[in-house]
C-alpha atoms as a PDB file:
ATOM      1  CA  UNK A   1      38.186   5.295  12.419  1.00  0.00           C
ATOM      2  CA  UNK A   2      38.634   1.933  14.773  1.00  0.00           C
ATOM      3  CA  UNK A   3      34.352   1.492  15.860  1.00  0.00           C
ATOM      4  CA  UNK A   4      35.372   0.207  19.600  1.00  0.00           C
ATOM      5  CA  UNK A   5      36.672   3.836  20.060  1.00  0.00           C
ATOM      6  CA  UNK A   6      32.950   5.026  19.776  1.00  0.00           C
ATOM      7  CA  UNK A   7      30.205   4.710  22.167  1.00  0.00           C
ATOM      8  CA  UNK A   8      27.272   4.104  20.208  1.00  0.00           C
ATOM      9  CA  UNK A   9      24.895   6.679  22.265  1.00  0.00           C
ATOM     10  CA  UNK A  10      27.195   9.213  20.052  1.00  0.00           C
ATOM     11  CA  UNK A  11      25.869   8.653  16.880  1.00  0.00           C
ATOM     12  CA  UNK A  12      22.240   8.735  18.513  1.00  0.00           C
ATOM     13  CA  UNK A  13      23.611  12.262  19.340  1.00  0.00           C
ATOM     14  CA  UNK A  14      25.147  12.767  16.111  1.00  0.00           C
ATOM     15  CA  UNK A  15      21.662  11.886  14.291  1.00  0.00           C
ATOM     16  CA  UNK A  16      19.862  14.328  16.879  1.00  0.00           C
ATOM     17  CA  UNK A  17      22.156  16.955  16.046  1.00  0.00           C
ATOM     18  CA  UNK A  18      22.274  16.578  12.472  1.00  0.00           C
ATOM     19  CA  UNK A  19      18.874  16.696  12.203  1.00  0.00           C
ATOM     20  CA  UNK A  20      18.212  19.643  14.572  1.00  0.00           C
ATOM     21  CA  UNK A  21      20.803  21.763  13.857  1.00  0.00           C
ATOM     22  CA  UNK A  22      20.610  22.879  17.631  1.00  0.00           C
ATOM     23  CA  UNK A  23      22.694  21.753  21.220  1.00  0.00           C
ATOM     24  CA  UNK A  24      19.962  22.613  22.875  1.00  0.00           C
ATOM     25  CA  UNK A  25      16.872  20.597  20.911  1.00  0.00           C
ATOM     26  CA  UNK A  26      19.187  17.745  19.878  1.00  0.00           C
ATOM     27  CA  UNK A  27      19.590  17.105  24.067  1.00  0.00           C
ATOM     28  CA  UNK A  28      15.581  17.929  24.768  1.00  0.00           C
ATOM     29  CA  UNK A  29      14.872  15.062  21.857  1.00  0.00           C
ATOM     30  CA  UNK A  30      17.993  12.729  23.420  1.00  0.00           C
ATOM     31  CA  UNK A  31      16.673  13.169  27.277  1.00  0.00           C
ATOM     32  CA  UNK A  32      19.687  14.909  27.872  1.00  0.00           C
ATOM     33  CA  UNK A  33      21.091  18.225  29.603  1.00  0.00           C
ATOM     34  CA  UNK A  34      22.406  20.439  27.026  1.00  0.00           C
ATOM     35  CA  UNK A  35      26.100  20.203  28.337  1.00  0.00           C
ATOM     36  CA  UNK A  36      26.191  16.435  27.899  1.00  0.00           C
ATOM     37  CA  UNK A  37      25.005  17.324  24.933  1.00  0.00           C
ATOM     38  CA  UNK A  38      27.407  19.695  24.325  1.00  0.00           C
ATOM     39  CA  UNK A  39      30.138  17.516  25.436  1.00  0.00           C
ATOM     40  CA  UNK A  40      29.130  14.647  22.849  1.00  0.00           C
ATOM     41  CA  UNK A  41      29.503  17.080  20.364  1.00  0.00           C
ATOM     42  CA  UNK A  42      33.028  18.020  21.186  1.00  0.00           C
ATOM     43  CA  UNK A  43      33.409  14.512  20.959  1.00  0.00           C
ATOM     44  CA  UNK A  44      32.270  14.216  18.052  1.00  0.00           C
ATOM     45  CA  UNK A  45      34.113  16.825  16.160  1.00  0.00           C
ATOM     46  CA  UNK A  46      37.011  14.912  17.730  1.00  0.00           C
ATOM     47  CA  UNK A  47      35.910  11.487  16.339  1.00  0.00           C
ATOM     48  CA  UNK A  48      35.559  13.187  12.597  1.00  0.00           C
ATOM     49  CA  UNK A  49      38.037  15.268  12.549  1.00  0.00           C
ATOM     50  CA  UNK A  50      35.665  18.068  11.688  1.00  0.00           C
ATOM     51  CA  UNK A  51      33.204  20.772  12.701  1.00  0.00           C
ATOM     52  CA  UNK A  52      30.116  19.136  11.824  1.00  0.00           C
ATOM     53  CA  UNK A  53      28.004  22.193  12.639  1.00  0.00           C
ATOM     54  CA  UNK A  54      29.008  25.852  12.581  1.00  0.00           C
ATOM     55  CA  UNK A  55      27.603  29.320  13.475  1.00  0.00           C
ATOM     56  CA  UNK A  56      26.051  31.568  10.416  1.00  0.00           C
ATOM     57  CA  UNK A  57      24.778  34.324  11.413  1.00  0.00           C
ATOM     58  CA  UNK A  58      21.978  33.436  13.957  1.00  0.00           C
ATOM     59  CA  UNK A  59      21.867  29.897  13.163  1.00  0.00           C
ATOM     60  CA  UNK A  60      23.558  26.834  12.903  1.00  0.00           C
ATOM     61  CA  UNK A  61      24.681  25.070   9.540  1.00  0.00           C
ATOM     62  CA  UNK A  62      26.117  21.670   8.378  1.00  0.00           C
ATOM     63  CA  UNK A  63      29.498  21.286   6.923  1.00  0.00           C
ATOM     64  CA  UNK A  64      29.768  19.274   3.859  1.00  0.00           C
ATOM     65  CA  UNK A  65      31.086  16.468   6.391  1.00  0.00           C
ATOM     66  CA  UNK A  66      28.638  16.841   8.446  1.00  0.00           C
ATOM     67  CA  UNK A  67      25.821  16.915   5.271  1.00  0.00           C
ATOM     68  CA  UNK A  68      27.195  13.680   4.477  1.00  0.00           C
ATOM     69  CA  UNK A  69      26.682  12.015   7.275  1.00  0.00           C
ATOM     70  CA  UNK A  70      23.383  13.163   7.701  1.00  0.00           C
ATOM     71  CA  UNK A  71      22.905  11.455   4.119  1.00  0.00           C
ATOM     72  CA  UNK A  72      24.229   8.368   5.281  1.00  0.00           C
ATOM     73  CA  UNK A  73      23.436   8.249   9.303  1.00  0.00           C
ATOM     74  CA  UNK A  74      19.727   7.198   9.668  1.00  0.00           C
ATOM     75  CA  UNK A  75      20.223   3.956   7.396  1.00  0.00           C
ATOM     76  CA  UNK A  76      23.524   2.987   9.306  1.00  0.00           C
ATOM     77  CA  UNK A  77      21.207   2.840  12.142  1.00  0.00           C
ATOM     78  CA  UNK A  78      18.412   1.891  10.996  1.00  0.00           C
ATOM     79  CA  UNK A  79      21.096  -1.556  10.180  1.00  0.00           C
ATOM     80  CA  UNK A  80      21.964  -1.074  13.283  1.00  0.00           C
ATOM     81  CA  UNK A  81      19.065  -1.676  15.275  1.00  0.00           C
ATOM     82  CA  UNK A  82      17.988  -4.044  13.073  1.00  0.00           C
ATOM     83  CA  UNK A  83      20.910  -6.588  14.278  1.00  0.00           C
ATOM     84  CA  UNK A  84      20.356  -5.319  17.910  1.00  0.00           C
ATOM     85  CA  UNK A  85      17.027  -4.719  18.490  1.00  0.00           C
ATOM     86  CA  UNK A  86      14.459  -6.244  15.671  1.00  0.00           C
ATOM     87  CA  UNK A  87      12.065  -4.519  15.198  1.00  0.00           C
ATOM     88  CA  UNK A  88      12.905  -1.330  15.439  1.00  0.00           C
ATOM     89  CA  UNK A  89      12.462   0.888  11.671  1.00  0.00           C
ATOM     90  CA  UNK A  90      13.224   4.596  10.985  1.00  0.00           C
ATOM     91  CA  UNK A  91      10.861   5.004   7.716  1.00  0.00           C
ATOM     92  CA  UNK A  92      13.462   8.191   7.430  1.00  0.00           C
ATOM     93  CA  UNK A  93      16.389   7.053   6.663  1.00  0.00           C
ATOM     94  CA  UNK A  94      15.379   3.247   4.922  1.00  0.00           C
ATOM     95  CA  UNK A  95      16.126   3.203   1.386  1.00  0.00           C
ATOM     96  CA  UNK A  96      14.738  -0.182  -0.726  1.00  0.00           C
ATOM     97  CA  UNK A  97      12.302  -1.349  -3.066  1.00  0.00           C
ATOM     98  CA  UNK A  98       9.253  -3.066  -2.635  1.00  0.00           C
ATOM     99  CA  UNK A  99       7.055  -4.826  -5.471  1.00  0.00           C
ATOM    100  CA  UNK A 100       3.281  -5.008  -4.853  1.00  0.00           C
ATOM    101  CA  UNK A 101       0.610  -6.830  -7.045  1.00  0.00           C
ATOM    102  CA  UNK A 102      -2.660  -5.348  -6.710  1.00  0.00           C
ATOM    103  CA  UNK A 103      -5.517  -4.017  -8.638  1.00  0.00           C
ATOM    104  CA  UNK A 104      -6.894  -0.704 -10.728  1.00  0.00           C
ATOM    105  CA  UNK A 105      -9.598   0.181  -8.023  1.00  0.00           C
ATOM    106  CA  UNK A 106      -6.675  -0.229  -5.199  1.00  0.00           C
ATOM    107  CA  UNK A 107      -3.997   1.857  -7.138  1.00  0.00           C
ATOM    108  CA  UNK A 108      -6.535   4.663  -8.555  1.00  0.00           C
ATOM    109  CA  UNK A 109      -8.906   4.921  -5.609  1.00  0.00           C
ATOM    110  CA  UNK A 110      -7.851   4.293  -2.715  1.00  0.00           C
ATOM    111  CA  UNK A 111      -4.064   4.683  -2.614  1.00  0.00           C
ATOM    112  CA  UNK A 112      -3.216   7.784  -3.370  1.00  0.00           C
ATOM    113  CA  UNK A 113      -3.268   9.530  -0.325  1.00  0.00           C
ATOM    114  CA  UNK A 114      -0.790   6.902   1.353  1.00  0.00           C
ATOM    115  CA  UNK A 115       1.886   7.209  -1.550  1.00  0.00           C
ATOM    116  CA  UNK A 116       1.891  11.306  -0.682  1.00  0.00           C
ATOM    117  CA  UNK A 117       2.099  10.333   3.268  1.00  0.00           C
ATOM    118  CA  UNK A 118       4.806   7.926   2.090  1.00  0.00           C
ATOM    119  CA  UNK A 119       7.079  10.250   0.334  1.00  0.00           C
ATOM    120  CA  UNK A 120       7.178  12.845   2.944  1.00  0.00           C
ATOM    121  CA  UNK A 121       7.533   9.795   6.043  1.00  0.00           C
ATOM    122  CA  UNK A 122       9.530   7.089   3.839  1.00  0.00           C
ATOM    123  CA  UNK A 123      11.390   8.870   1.197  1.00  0.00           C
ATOM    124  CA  UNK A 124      13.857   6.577   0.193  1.00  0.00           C
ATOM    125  CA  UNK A 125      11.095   3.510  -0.519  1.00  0.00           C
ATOM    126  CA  UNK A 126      10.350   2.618  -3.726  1.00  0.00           C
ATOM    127  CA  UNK A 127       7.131   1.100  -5.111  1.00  0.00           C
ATOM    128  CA  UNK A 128       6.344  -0.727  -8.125  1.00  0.00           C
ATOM    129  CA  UNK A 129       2.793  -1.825  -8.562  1.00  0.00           C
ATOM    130  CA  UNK A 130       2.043  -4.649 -10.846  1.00  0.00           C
ATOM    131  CA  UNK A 131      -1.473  -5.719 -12.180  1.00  0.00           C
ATOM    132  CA  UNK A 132      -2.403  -8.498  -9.812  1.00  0.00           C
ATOM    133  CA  UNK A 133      -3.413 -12.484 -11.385  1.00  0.00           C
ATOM    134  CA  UNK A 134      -3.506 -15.743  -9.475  1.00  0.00           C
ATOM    135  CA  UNK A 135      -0.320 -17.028 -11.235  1.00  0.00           C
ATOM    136  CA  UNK A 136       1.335 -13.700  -8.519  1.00  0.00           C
ATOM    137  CA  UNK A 137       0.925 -16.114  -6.115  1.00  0.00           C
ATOM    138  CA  UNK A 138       3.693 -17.980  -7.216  1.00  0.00           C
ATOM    139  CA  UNK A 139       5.710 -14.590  -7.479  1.00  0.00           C
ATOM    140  CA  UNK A 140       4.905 -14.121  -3.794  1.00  0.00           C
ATOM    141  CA  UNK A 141       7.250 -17.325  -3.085  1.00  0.00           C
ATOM    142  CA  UNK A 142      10.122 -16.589  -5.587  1.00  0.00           C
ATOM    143  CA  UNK A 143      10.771 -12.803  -4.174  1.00  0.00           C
ATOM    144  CA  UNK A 144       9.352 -11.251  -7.529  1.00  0.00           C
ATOM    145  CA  UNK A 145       6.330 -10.184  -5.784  1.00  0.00           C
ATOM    146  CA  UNK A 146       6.485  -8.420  -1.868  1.00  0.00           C
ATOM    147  CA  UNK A 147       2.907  -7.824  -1.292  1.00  0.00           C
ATOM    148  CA  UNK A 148      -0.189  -8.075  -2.582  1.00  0.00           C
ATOM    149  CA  UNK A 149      -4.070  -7.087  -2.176  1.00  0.00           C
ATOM    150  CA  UNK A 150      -6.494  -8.907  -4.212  1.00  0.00           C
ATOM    151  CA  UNK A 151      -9.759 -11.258  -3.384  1.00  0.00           C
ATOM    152  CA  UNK A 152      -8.850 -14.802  -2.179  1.00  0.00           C
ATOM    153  CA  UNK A 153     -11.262 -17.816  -1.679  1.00  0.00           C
ATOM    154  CA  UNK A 154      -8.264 -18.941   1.206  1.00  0.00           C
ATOM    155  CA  UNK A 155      -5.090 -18.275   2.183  1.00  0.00           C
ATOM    156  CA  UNK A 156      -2.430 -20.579   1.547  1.00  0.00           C
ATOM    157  CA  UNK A 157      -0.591 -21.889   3.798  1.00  0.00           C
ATOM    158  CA  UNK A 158       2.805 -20.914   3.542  1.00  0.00           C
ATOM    159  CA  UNK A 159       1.589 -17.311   2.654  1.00  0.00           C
ATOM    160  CA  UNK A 160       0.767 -14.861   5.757  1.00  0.00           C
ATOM    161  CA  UNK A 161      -2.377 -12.513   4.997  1.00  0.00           C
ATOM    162  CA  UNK A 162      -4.957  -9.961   6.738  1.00  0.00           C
ATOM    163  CA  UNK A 163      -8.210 -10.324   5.896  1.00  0.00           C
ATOM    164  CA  UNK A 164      -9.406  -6.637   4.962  1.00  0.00           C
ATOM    165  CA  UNK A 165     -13.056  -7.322   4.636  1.00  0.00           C
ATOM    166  CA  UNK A 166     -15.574  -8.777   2.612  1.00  0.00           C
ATOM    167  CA  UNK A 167     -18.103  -7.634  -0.004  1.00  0.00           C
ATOM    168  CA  UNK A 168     -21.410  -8.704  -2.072  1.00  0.00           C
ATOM    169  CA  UNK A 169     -22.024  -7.987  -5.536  1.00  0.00           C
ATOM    170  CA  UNK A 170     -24.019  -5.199  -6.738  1.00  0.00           C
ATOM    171  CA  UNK A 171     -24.867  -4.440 -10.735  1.00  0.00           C
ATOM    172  CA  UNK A 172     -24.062  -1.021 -12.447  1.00  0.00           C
ATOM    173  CA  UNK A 173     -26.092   0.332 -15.468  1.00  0.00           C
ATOM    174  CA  UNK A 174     -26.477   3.675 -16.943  1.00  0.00           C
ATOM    175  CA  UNK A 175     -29.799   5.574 -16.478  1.00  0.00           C
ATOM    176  CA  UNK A 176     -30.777   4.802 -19.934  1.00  0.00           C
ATOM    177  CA  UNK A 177     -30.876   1.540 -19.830  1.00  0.00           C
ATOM    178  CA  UNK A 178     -33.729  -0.249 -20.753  1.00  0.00           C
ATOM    179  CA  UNK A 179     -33.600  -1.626 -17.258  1.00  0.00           C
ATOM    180  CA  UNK A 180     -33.001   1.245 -15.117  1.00  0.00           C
ATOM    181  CA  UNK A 181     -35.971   2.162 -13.665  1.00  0.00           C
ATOM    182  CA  UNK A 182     -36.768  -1.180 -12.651  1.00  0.00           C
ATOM    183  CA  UNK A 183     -36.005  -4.057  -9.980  1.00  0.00           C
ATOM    184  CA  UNK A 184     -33.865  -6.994 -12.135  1.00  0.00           C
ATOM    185  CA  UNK A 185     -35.146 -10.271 -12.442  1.00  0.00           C
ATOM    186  CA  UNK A 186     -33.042 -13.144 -13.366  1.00  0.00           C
ATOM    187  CA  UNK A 187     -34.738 -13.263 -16.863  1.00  0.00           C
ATOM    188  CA  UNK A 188     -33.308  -9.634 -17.105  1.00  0.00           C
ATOM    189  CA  UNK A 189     -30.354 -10.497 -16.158  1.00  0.00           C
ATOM    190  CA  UNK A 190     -29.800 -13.181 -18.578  1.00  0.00           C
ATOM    191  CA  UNK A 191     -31.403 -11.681 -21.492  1.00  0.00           C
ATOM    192  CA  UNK A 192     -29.269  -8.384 -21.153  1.00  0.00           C
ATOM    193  CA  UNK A 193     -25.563  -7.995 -22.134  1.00  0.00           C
ATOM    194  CA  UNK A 194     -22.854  -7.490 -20.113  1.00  0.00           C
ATOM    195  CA  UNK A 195     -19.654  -6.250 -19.631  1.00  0.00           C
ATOM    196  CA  UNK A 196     -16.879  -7.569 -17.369  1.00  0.00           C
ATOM    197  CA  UNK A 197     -13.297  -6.947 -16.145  1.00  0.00           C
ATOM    198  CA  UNK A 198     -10.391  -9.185 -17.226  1.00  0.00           C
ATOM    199  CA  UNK A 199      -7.703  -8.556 -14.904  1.00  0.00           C
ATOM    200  CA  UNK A 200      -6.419  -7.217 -11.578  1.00  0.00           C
ATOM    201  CA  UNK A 201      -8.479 -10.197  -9.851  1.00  0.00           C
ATOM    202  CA  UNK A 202     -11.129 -12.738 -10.946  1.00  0.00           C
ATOM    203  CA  UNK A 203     -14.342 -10.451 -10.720  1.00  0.00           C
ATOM    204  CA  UNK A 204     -16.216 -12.528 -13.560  1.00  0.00           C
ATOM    205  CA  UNK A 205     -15.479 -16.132 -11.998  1.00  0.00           C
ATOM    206  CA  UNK A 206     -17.615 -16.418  -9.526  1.00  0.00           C
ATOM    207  CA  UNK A 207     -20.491 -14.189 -11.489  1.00  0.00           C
ATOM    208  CA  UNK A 208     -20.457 -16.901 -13.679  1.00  0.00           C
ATOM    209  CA  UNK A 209     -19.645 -19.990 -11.050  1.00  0.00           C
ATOM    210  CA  UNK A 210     -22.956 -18.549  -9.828  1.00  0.00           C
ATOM    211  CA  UNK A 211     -24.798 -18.668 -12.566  1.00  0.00           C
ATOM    212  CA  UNK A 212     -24.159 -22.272 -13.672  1.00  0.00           C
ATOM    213  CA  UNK A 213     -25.742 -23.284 -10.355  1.00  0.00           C
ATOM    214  CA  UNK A 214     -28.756 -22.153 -12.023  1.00  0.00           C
ATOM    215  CA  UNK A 215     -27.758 -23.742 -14.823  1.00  0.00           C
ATOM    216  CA  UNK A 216     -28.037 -20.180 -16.382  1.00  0.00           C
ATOM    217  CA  UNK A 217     -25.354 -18.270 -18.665  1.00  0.00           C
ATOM    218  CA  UNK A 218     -25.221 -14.651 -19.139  1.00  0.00           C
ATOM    219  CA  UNK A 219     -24.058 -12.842 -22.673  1.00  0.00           C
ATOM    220  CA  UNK A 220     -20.861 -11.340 -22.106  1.00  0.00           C
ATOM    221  CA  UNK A 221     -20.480  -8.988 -24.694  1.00  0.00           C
ATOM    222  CA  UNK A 222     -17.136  -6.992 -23.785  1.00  0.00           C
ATOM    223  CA  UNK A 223     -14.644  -7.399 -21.491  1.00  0.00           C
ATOM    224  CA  UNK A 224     -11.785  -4.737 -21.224  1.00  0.00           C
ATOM    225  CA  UNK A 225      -8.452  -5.173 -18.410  1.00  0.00           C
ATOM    226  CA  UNK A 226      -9.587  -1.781 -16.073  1.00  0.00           C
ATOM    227  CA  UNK A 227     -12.593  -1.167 -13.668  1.00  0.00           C
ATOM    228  CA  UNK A 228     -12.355   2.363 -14.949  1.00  0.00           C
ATOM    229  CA  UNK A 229     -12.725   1.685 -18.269  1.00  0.00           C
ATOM    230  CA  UNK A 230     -15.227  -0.616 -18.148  1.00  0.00           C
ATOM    231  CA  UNK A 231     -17.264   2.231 -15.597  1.00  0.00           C
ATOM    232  CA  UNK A 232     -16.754   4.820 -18.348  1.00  0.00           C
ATOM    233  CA  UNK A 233     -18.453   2.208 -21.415  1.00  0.00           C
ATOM    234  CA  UNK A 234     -20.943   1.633 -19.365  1.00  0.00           C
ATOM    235  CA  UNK A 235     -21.963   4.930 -18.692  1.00  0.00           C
ATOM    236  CA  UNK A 236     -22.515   5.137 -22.627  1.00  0.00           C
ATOM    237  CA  UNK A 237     -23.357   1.617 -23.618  1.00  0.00           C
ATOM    238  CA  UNK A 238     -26.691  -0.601 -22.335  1.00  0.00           C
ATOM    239  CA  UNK A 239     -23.884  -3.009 -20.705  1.00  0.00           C
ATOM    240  CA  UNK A 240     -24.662  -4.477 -17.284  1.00  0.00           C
ATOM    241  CA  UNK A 241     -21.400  -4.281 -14.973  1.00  0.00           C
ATOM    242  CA  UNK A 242     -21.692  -6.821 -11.937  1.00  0.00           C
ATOM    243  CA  UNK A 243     -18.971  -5.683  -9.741  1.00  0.00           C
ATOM    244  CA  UNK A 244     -18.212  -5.795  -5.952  1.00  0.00           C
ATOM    245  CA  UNK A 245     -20.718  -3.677  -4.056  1.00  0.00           C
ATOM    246  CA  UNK A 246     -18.274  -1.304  -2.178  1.00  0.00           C
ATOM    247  CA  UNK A 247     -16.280  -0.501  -5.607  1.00  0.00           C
ATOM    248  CA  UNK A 248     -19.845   0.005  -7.341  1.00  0.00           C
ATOM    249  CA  UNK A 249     -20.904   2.194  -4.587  1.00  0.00           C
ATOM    250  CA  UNK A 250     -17.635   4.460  -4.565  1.00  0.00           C
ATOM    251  CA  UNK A 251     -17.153   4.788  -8.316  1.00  0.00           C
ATOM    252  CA  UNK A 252     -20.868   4.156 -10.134  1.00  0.00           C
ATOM    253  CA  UNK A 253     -21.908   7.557  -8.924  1.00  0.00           C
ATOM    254  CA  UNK A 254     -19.157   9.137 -10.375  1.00  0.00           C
ATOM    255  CA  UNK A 255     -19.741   7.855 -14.007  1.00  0.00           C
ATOM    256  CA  UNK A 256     -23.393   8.483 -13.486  1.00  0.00           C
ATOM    257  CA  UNK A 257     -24.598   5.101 -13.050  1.00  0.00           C
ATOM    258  CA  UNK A 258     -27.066   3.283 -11.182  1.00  0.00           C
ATOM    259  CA  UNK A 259     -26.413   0.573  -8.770  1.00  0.00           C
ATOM    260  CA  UNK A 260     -28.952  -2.169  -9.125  1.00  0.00           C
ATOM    261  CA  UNK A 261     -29.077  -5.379  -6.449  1.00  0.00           C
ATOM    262  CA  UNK A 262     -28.552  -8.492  -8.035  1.00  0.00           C
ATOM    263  CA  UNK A 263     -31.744 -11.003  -9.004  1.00  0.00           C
ATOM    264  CA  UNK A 264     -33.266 -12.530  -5.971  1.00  0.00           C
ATOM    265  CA  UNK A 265     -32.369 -16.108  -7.064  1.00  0.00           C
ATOM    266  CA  UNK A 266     -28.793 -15.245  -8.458  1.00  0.00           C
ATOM    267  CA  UNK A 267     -26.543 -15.888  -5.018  1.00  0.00           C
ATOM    268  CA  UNK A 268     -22.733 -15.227  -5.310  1.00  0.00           C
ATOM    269  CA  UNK A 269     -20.463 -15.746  -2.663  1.00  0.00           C
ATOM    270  CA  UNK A 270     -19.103 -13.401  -0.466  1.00  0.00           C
ATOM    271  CA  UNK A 271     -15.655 -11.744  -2.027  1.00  0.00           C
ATOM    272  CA  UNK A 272     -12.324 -12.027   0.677  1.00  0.00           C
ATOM    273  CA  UNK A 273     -10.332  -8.778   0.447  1.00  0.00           C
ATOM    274  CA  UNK A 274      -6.775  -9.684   1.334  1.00  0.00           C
ATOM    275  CA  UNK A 275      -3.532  -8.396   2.231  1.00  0.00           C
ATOM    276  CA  UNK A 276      -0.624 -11.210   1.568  1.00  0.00           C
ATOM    277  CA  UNK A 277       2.894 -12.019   1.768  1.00  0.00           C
ATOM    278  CA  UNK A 278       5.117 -14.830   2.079  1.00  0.00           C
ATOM    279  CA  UNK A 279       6.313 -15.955   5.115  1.00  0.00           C
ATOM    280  CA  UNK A 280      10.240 -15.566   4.916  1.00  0.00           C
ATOM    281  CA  UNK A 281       8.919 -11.441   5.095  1.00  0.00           C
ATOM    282  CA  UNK A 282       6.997 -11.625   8.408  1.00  0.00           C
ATOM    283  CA  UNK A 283       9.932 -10.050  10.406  1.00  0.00           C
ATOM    284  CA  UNK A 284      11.231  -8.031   8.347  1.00  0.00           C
ATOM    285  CA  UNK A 285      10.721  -4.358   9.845  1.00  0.00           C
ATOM    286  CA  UNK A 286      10.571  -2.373   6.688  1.00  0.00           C
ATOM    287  CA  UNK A 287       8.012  -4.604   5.193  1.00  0.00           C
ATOM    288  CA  UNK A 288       6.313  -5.095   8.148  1.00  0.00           C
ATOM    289  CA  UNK A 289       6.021  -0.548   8.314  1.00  0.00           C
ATOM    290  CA  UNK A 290       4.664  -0.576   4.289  1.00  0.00           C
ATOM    291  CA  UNK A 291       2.682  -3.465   5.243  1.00  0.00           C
ATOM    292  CA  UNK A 292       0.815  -2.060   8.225  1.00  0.00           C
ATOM    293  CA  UNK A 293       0.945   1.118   6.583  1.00  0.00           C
ATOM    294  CA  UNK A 294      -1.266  -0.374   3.858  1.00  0.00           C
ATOM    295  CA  UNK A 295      -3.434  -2.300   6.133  1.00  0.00           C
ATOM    296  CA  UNK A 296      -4.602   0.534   7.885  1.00  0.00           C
ATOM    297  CA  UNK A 297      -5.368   2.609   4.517  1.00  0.00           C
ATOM    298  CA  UNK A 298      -6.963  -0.207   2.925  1.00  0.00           C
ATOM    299  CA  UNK A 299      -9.313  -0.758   6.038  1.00  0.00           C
ATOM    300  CA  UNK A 300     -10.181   2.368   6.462  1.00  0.00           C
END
């Protein structure tokens, strides 16, 4: 089949008609009459040498030809428009892979409901999540790493990024803690242990970076990989968990726990939520869909 024998308005037709099943709402989603429409498909039965669609019973159903193109049509033109019009993405018919770093909380908690949207809007993307560090950052710039959400200090330069917000600290005990029913002092604070969370981003850095300009040190005790984890010891141990406010707001109830403000004196730094990605991706169509896809769950 010689491509300068086809007008490429056809295979929008073809797609329209694949998908519908139906002359008549294949040329309502086209803009078209429904003999045009009708014509195109003559056309292209013509062009392929095949029915495409036939009559069973009261409705209309694919031939095997015809199935396979519908397999193969929407990414041909989602290539397609790609070359002629960047920009342009039909989540439908993409098919790719796309490796995220991010954290527990983002993966477990707030997620989720995209991933289902995802599969029914996107199905042929695939996603790999991977436990974000600060060494990712480097995976960012090789192509091991497409995307990632974590807390940044800055953005680098050759690295493109949304801010998604910004957070406080807030501390999480259990309501039998010694200190539970009462407001914590920094001498509380130092004299209790604690328990803190060693990867998926550096939430013990700048508890501690804090501290120091107090020239203060606090006992930490345990420290386990997962926010989740760490939630459920500390619903049974007399641990305090200093986490980011809007985490320890969202999850401490749900493990029962109490969320305490900080000392008075102790004064840590505003956390950066972030969404990143190198620069060679910014035009990219498909990532810029997941991206914005992500962006708008994450802030929301």
């Amino acid at each position: 089949m010689e491509l300068a024998r086809i007008n490429l308005n056809l295979l929008i037709s073809l797609y329209y008609l694949l998908h519908s099943k139906s002359v008549t709402a294949a040329a309502a989603a086209q803009h078209i009459s429904q003999p045009a429409m009708s014509r195109n498909l003559s056309q292209l039965r013509e062009i392929f040498s095949d029915q495409l669609m036939v009559r069973v019973g009261n409705t209309m159903h694919l031939t095997p030809r015809g199935e396979q193109l519908w397999r193969e049509l929407p990414e041909a033109l989602n290539h397609l428009e790609s070359l002629l019009t960047p920009g342009q993405f039909e989540p439908a018919g993409y098919i790719g892979e796309f490796n995220i770093a991010t954290t527990d909380f983002i993966t477990h908690d707030l997620l989720p409901p995209l991933m289902a949207e995802l599969q029914q809007d996107a199905p042929g993307i695939s996603l790999h999540f991977h436990l974000w560090h600060s060494g990712m950052m480097e995976s960012l710039r090789q192509g091991r790493m497409d995307l990632a959400a974590c807390i940044l200090d800055t953005v680098p330069d050759d690295i493109y990024g949304k801010q998604l917000g910004s957070d406080s600290y807030s501390c999480l005990i259990n309501q039998n803690h010694p200190l539970a029913e009462q407001t914590l002092l920094l001498s509380d604070y130092i004299g209790a242990e604690h328990i803190g969370i060693s990867a998926g981003g550096d939430k013990i850095r700048a508890v501690d970076e804090a501290l120091n300009q107090l020239n203060q040190q606090r006992k930490m005790k345990l420290t386990v990989p997962f926010i989740h984890s760490a939630m459920a010891i500390t619903s049974r141990a007399s641990y305090i968990l200093t986490l980011p406010t809007r985490i320890a707001l969202q999850l401490g109830p749900v493990y029962g726990l109490i969320v305490k403000a900080l000392p008075e004196q102790l004064i840590i730094p505003a956390s950066n939520y972030y969404l990143i990605w190198h620069q060679r991706l910014q035009g990219d169509p498909a990532h810029r869909y997941l991206r914005e896809r992500m962006l708008h769950s994450l802030a929301g």
